[in-house]
Structure formats: C-alpha cells, structure tokens
Protein backbone atom coordinates (compact mmCIF):
# COMPACT_ATOMS: atom_id res chain seq x y z
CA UNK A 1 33.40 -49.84 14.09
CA UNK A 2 31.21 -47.03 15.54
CA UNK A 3 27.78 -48.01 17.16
CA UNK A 4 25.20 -45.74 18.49
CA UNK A 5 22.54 -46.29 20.57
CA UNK A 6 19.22 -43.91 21.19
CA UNK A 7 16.77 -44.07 24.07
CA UNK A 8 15.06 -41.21 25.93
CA UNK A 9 16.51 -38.49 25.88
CA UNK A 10 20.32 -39.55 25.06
CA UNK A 11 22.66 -40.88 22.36
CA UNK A 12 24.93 -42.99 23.73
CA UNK A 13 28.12 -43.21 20.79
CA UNK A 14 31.50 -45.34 21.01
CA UNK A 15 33.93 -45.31 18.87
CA UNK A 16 37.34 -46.55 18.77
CA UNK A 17 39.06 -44.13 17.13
CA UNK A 18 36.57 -40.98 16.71
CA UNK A 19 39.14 -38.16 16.24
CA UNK A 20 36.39 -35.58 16.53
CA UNK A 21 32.82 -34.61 15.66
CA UNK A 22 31.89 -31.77 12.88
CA UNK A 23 29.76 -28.90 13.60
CA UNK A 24 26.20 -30.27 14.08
CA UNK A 25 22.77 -29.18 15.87
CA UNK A 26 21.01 -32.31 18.65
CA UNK A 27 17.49 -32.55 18.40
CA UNK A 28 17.34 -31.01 22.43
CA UNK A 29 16.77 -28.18 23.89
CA UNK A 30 19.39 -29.30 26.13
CA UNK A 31 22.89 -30.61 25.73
CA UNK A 32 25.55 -31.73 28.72
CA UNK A 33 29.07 -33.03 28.47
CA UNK A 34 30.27 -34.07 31.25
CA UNK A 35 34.43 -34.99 31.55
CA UNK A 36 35.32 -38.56 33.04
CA UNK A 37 39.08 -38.39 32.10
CA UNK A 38 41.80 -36.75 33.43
CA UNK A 39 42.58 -33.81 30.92
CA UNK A 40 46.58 -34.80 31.42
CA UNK A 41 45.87 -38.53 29.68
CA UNK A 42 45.04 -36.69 26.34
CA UNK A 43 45.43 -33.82 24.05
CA UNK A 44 43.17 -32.02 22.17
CA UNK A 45 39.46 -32.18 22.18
CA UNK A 46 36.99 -29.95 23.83
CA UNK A 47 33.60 -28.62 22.34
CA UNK A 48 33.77 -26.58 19.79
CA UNK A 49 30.90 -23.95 18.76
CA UNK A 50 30.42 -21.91 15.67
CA UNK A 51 29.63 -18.43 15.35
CA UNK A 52 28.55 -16.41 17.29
CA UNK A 53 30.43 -18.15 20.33
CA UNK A 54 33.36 -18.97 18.14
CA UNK A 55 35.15 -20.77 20.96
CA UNK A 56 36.61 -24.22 22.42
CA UNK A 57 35.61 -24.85 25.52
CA UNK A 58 37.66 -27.75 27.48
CA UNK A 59 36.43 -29.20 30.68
CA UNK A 60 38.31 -30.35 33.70
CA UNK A 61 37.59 -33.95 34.98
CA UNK A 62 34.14 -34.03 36.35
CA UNK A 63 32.87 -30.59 34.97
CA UNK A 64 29.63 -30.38 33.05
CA UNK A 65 29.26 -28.15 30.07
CA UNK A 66 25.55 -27.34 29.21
CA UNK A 67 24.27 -25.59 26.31
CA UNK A 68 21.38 -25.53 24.12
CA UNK A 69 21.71 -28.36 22.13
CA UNK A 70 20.14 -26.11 18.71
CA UNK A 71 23.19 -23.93 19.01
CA UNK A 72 25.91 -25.18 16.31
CA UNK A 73 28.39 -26.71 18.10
CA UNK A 74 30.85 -30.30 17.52
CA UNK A 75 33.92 -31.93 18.72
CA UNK A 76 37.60 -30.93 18.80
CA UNK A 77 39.79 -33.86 17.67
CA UNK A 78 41.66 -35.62 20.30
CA UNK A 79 45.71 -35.80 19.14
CA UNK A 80 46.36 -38.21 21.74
CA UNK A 81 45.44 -40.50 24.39
C-alpha cells in the first residue's frame, strides 16, 4: 500500500508499485527531483509537464530538475525496473 508522509516543506511518498503520477499542481513555489537510480535499471518515467512546456524531461543519476511547483506537471510511468 502507498503511504505518504508531510513535514516542512516536503512530501515524502512510497509506493510499491506507483506506475506514474497524473498531471497535478504542489502547493510550492518550488519543486526539485532529484535522480538516485541509474537511468539503465529502468524504463520509462521522467517528469512530464502540460502545456505550454509540453515535454518529458528525464534526468541522469544525480541531476536535479527544478521548476515551479504551480506549473502543471506529473509523472511518466516507469515500464520497468
């Protein structure tokens, strides 16, 4: 089962099996991913953002994307790994 867990200024989520996230606004000004896994151990995923951007963006291990977390934006599914 999926837990969450809020404090400061982060949401903490773990899920086994999350294939992906849906288009969504955070409640931040600011929003970082940052990559711990080696993009070769899995397929798919990457952030996604709606219109205007229109575009996937897909991090290397240890890159940070930042954004402004009222932009549209969610989760490309992972297909493996």
């Amino acid at each position: 089962a999926a837990s969450s867990r809020q404090g400061g200024e982060y949401l903490y989520l773990a899920a086994p099996r999350q294939a992906g996230l849906g288009i969504h606004r955070d409640g931040t000004l600011l929003n970082c991913v940052l990559l711990l896994s080696d993009p070769a151990d899995f397929d798919g995923g990457g952030t996604v953002f709606a219109p205007p951007l229109d575009r996937c963006y897909r991090a290397g291990r240890g890159d940070c994307l930042c954004s402004c977390g009222q932009l549209p934006h969610g989760a490309a599914a992972v297909t493996r790994g």
